[in-house]
N, C-alpha and C. Protein backbone atom coordinates (compact mmCIF):
# COMPACT_ATOMS: atom_id res chain seq x y z
N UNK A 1 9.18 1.90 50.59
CA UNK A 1 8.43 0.79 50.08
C UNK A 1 7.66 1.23 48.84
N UNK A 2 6.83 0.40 48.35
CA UNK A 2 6.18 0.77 46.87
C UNK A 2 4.90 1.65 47.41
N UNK A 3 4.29 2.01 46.83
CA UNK A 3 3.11 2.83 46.23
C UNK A 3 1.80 2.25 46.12
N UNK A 4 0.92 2.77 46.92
CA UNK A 4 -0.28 1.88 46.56
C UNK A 4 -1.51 2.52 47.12
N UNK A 5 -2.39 2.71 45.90
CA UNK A 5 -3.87 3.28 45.52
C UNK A 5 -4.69 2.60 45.95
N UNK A 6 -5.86 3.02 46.54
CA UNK A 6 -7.40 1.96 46.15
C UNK A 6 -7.95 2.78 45.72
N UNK A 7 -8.66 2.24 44.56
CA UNK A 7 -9.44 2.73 43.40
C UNK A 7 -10.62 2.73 43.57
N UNK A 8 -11.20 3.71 44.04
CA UNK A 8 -13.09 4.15 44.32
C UNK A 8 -13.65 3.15 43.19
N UNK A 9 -15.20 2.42 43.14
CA UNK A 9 -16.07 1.85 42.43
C UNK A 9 -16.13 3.07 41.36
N UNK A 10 -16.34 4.39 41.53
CA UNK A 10 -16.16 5.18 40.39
C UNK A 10 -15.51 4.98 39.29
N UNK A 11 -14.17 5.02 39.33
CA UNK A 11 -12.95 5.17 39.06
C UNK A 11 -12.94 4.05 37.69
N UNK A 12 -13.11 2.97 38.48
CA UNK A 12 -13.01 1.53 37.69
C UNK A 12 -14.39 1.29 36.69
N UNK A 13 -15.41 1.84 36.92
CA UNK A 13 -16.33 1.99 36.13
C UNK A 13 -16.07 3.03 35.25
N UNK A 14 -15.71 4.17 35.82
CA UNK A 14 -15.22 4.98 34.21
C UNK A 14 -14.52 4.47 33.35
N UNK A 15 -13.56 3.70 33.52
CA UNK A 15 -12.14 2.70 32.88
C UNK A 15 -13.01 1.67 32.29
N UNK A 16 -14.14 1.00 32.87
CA UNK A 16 -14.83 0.08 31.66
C UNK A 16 -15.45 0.33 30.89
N UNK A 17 -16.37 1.34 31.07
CA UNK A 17 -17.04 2.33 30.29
C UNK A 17 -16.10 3.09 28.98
N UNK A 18 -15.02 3.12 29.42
CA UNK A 18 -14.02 4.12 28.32
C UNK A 18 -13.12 2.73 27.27
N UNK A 19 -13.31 1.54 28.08
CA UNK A 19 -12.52 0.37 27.37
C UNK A 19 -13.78 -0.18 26.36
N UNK A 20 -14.88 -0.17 26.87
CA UNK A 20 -16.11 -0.32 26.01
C UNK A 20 -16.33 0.27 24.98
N UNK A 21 -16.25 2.00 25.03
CA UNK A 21 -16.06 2.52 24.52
C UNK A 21 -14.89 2.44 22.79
N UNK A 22 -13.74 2.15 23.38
CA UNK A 22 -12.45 1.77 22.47
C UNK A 22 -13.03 0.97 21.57
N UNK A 23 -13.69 -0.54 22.23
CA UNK A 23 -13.90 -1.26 21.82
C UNK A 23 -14.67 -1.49 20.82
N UNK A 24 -15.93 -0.47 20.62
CA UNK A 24 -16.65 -0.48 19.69
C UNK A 24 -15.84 0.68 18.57
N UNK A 25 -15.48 1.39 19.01
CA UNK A 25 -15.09 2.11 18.05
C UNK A 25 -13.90 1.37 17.12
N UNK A 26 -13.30 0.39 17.81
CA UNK A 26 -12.07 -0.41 16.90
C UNK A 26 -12.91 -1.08 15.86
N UNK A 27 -14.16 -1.64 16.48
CA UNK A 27 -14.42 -3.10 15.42
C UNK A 27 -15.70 -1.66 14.75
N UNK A 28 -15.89 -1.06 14.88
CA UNK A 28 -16.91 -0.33 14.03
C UNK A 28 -15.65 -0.02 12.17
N UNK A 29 -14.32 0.76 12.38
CA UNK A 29 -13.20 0.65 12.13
C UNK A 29 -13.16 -0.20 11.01
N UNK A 30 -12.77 -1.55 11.91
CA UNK A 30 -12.41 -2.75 11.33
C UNK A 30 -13.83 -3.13 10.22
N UNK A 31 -15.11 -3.02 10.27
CA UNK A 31 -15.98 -3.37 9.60
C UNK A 31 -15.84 -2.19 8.52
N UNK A 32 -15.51 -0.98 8.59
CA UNK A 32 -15.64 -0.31 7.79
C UNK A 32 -14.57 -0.57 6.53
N UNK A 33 -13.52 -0.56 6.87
CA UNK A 33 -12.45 -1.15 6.78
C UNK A 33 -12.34 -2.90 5.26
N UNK A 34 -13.26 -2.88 6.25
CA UNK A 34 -13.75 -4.81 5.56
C UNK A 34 -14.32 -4.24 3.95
N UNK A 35 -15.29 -3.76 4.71
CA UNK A 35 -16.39 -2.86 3.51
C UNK A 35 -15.62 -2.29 2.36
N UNK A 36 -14.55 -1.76 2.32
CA UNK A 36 -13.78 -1.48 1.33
C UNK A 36 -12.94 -2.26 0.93
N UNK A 37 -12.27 -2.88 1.32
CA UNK A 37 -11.50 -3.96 1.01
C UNK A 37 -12.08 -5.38 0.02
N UNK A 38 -13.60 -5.48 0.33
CA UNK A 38 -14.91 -7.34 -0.17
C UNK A 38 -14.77 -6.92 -1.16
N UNK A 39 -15.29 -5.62 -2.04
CA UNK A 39 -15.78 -5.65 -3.37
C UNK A 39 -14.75 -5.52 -4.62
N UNK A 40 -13.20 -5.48 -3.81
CA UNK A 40 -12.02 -5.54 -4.84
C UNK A 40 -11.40 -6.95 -5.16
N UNK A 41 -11.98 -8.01 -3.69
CA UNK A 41 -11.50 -9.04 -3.91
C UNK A 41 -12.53 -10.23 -4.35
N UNK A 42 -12.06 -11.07 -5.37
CA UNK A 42 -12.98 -11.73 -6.32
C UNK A 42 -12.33 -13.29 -6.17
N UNK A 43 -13.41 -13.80 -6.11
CA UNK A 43 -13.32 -15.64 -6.21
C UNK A 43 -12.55 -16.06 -7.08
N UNK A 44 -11.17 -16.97 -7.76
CA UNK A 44 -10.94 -17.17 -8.83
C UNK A 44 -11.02 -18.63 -8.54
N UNK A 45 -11.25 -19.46 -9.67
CA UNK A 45 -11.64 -20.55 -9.94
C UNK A 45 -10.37 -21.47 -11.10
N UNK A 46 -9.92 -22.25 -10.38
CA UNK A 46 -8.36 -22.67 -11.11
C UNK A 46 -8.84 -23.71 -11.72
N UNK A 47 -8.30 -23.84 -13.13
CA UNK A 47 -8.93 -25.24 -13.95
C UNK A 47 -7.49 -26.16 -13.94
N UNK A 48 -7.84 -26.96 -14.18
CA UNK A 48 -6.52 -28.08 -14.33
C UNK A 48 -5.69 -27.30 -15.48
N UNK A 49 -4.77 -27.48 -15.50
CA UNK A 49 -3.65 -26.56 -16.36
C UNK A 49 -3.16 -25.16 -16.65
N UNK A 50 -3.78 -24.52 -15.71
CA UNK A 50 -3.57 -23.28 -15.30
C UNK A 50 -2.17 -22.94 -14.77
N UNK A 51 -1.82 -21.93 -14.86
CA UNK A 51 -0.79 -21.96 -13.81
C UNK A 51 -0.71 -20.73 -12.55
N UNK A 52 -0.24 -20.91 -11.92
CA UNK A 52 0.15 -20.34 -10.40
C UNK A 52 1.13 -19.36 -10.28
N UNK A 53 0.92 -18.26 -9.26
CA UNK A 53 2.25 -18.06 -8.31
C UNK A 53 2.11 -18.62 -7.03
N UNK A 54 2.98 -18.83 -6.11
CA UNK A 54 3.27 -18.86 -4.71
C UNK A 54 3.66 -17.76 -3.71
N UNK A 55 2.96 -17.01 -3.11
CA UNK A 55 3.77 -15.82 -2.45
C UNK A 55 4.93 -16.73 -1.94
N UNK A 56 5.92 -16.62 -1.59
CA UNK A 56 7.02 -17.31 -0.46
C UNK A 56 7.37 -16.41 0.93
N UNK A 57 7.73 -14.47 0.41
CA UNK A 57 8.18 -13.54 1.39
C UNK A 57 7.09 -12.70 1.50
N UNK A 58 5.87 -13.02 2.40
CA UNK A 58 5.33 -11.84 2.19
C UNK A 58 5.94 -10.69 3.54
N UNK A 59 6.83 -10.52 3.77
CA UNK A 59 7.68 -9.91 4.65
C UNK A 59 8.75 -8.62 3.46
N UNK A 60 8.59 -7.55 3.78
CA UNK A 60 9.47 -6.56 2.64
C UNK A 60 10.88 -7.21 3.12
N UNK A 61 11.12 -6.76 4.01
CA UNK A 61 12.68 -6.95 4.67
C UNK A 61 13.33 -8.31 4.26
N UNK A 62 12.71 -9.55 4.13
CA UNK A 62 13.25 -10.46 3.74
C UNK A 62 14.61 -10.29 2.51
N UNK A 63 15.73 -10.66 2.59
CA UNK A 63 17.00 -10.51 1.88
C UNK A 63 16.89 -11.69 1.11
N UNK A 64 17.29 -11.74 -0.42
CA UNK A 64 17.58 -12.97 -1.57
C UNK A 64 18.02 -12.19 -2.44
N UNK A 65 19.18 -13.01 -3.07
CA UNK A 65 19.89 -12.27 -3.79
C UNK A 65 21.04 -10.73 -3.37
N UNK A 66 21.24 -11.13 -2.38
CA UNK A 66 21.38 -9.90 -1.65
C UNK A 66 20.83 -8.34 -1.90
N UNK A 67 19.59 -8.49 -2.05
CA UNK A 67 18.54 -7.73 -2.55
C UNK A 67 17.39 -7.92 -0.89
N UNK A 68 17.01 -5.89 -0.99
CA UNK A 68 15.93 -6.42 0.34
C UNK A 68 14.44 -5.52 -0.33
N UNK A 69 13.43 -5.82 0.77
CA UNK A 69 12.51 -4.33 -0.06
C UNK A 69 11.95 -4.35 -1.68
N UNK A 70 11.75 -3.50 -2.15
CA UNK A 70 10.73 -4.07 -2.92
C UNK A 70 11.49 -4.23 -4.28
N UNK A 71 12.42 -4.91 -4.26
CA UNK A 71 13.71 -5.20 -5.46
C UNK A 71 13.26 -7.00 -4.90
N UNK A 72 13.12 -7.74 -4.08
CA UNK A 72 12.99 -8.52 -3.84
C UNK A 72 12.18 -9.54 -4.12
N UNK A 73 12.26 -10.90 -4.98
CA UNK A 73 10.85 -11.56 -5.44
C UNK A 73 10.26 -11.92 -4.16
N UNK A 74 8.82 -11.93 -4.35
CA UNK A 74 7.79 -12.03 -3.65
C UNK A 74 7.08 -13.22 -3.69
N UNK A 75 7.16 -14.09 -5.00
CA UNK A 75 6.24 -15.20 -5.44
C UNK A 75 7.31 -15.81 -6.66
N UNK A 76 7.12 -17.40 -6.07
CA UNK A 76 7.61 -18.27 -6.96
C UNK A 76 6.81 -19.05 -8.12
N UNK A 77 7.45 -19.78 -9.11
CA UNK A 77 6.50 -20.58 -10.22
C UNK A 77 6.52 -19.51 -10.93
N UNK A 78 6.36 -20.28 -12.28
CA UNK A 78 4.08 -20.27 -12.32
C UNK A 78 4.05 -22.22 -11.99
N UNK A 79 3.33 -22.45 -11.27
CA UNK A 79 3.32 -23.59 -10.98
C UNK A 79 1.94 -24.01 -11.78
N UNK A 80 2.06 -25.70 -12.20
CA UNK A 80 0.87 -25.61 -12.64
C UNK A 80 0.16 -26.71 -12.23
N UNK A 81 -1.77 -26.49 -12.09
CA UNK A 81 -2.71 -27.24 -11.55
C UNK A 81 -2.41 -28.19 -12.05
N UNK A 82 -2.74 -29.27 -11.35
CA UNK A 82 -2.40 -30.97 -12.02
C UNK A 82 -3.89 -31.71 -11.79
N UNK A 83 -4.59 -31.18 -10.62
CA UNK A 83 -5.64 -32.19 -10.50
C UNK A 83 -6.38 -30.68 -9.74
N UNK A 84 -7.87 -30.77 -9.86
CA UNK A 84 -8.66 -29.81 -9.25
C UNK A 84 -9.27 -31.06 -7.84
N UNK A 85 -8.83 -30.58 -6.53
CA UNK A 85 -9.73 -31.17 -5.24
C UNK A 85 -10.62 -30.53 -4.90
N UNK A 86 -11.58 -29.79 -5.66
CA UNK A 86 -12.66 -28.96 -4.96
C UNK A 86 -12.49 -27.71 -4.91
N UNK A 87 -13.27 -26.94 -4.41
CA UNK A 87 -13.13 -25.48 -4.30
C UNK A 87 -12.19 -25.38 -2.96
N UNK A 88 -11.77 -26.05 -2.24
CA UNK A 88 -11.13 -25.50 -0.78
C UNK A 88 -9.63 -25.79 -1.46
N UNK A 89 -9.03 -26.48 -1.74
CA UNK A 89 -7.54 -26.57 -2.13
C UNK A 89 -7.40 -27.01 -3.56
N UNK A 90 -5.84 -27.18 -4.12
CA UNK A 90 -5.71 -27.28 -5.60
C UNK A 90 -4.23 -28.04 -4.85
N UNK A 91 -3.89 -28.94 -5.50
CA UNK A 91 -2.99 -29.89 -5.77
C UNK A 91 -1.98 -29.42 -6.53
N UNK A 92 -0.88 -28.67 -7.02
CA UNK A 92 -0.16 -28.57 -7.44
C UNK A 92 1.13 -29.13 -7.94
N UNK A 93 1.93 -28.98 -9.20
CA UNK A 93 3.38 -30.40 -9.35
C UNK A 93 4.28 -28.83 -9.03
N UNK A 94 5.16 -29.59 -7.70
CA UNK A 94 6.35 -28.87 -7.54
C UNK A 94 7.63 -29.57 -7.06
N UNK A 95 8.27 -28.50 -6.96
CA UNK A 95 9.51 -29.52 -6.26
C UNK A 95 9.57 -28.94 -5.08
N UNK A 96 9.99 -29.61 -4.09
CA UNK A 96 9.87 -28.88 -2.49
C UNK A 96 11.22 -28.32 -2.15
N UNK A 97 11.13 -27.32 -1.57
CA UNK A 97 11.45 -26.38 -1.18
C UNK A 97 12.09 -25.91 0.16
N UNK A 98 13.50 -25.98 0.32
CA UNK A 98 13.90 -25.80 2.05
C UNK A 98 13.30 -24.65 1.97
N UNK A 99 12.24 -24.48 2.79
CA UNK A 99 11.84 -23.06 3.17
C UNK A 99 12.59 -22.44 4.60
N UNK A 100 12.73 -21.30 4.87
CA UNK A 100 13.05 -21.06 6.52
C UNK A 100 11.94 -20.76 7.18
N UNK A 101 12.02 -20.55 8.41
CA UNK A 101 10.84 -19.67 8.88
C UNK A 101 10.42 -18.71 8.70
N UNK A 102 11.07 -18.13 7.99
CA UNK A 102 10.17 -16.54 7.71
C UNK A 102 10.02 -16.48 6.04
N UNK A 103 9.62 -18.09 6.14
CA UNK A 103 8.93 -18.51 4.20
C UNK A 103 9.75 -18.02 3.55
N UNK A 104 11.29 -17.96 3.47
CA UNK A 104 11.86 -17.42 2.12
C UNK A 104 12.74 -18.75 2.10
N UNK A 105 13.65 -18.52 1.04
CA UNK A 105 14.16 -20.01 0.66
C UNK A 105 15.32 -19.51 -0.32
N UNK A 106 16.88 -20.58 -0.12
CA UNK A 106 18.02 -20.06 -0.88
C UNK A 106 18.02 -20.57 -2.32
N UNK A 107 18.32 -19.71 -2.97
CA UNK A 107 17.84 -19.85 -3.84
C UNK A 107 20.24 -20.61 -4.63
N UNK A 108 19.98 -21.90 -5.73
CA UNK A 108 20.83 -22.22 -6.42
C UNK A 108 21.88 -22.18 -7.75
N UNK A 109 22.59 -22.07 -7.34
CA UNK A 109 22.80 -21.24 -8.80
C UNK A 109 22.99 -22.45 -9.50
N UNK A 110 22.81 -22.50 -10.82
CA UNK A 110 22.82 -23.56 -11.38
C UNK A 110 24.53 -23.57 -12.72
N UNK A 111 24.53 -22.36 -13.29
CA UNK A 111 25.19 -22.18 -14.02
C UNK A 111 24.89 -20.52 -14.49
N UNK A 112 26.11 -20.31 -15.71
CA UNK A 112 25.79 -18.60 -15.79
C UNK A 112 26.12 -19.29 -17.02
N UNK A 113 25.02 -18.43 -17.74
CA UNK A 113 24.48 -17.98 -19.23
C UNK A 113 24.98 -17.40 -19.77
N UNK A 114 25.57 -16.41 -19.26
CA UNK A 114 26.11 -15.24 -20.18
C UNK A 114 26.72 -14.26 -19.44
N UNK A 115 28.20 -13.41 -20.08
CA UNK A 115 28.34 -12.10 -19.40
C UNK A 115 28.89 -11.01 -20.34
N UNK A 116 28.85 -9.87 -19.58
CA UNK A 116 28.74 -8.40 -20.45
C UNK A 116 29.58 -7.27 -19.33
N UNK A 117 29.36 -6.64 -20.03
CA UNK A 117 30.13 -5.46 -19.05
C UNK A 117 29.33 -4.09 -19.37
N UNK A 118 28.65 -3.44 -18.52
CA UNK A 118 27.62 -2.31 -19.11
C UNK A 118 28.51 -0.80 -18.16
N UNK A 119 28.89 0.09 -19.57
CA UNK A 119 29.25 1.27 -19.13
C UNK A 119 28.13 1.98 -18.60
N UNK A 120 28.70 2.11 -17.46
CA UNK A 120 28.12 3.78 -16.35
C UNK A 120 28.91 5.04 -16.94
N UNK A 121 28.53 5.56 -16.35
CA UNK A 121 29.25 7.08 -16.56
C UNK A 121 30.64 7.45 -16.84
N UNK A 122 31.18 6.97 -15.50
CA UNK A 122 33.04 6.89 -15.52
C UNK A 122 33.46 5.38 -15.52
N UNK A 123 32.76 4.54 -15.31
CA UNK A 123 33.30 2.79 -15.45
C UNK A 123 32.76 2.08 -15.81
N UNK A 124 33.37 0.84 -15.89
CA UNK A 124 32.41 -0.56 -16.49
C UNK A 124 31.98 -1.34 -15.38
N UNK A 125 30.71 -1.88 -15.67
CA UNK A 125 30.69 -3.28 -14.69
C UNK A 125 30.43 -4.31 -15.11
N UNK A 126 30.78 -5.25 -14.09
CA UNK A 126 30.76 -6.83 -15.22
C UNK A 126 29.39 -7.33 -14.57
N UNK A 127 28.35 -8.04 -15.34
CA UNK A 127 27.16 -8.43 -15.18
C UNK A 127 27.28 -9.69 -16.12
N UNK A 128 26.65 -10.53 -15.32
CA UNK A 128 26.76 -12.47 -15.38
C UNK A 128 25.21 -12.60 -15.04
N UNK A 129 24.70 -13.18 -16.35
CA UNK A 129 23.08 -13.54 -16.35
C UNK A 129 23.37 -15.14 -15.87
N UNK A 130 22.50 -15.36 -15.11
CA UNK A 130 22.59 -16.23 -14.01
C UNK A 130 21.06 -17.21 -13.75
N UNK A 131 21.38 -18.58 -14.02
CA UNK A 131 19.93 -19.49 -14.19
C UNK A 131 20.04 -19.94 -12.47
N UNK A 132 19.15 -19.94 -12.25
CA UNK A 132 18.92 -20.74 -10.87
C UNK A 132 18.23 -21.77 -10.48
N UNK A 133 18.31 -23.06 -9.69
CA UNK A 133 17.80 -23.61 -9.45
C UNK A 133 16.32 -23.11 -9.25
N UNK A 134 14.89 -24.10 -10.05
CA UNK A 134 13.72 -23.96 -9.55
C UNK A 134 13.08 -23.03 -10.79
N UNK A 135 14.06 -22.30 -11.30
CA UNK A 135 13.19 -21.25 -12.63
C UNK A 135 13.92 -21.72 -14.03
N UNK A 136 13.23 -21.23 -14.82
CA UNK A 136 13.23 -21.88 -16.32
C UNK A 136 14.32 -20.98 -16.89
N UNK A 137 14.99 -20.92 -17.69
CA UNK A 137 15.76 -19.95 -18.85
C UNK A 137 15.66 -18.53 -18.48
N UNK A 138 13.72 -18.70 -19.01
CA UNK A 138 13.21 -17.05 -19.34
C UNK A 138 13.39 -16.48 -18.02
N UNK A 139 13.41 -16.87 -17.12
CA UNK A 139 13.50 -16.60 -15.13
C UNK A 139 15.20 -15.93 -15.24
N UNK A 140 15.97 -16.48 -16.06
CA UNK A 140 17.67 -16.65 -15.55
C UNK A 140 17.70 -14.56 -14.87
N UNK A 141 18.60 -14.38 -14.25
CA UNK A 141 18.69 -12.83 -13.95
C UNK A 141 20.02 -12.72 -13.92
N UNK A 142 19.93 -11.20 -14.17
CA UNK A 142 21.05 -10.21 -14.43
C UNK A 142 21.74 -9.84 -12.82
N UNK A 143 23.05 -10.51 -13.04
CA UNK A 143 23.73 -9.93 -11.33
C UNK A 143 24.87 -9.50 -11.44
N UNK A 144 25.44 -8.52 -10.15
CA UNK A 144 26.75 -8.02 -10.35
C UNK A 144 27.77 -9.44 -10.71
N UNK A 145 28.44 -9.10 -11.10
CA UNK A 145 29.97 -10.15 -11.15
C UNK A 145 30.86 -10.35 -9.94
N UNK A 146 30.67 -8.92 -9.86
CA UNK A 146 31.73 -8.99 -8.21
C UNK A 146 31.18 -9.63 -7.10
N UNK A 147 29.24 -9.50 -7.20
CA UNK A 147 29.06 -10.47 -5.92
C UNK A 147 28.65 -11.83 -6.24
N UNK A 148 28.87 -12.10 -7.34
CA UNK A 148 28.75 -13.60 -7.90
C UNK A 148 29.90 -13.95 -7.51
N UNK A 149 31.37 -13.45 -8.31
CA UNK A 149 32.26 -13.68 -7.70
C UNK A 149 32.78 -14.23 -6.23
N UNK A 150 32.44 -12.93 -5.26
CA UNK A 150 32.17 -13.98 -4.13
C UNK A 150 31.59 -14.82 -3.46
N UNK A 151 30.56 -14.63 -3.94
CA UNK A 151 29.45 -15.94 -3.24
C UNK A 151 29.54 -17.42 -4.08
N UNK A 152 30.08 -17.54 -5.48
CA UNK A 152 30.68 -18.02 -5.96
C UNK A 152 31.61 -18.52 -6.76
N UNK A 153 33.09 -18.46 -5.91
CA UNK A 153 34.15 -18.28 -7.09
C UNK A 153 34.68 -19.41 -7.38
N UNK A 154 34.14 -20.64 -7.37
CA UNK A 154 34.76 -21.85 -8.51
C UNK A 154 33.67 -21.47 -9.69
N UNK A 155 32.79 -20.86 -9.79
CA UNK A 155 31.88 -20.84 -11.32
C UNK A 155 32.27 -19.77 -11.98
N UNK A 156 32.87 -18.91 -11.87
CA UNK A 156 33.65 -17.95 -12.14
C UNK A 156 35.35 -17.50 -12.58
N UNK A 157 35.78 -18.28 -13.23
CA UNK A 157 37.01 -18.28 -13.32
C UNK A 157 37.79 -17.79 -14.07
């Protein structure tokens, strides 16, 4: 059959005493912690026409572009203020966004801009600058060919 203790009034008072213990020492920690962290971070104050980022992944591992880790965008826009509601929120003009649950979002290809072929060492590769849905021109990025190719081969021909 199973196993079974009774635990002296001792016993269980040392164990609260030592969890008490933990306990202050975590949030003593955590305040110290705080204390270094307040005086780097500063109030900013958004005027109407400003513009924005959006974090979207704050997760490293998140994959876009078949890119993971810190090759990976982190924040979308620059989005810009349209109306100021106060100091608690800001109103922003965007276009919405299938997000997933773990806030990242697929991103569209819209068309390719341009391509090149950049020598390595012993070979060439083909690289297709690439506009995407949601970013402007200056946004467009540099991608392999071969995995444009497959992820999309009617734009590629």
């Amino acid at each position: 059959m199973g196993e079974s203790k009774c635990l002296c009034p001792e016993t269980v008072r040392e164990t609260n005493e030592a969890i008490a213990k933990i306990r202050a020492h975590m949030i003593a920690s955590q305040d110290r912690q705080k204390s270094y962290v307040d005086p780097k971070h500063k109030h900013v104050d958004f005027q109407v026409g400003n513009h924005v980022f959006l974090r979207v992944s704050p997760i490293k591992v998140i994959k876009k572009f078949g890119k993971k880790g810190k090759l990976s965008p982190r924040f979308v826009g620059p989005f810009e203020t349209i109306e100021d509601r106060g100091k608690p929120s800001h109103i922003l003009s965007y276009e919405a966004l299938d997000m997933q649950p773990d806030l990242s979002y697929e991103e569209k290809l819209v068309k390719i801009l341009e391509k090149k072929e950049k020598a390595l060492r012993n070979k060439m590769i083909g690289l297709v600058k690439v506009l995407w849905k949601n970013d402007s021109t200056e946004d467009a990025t540099w991608e392999l060919e071969t995995d444009m190719s497959e992820q999309y081969p009617e734009l590629l021909k």
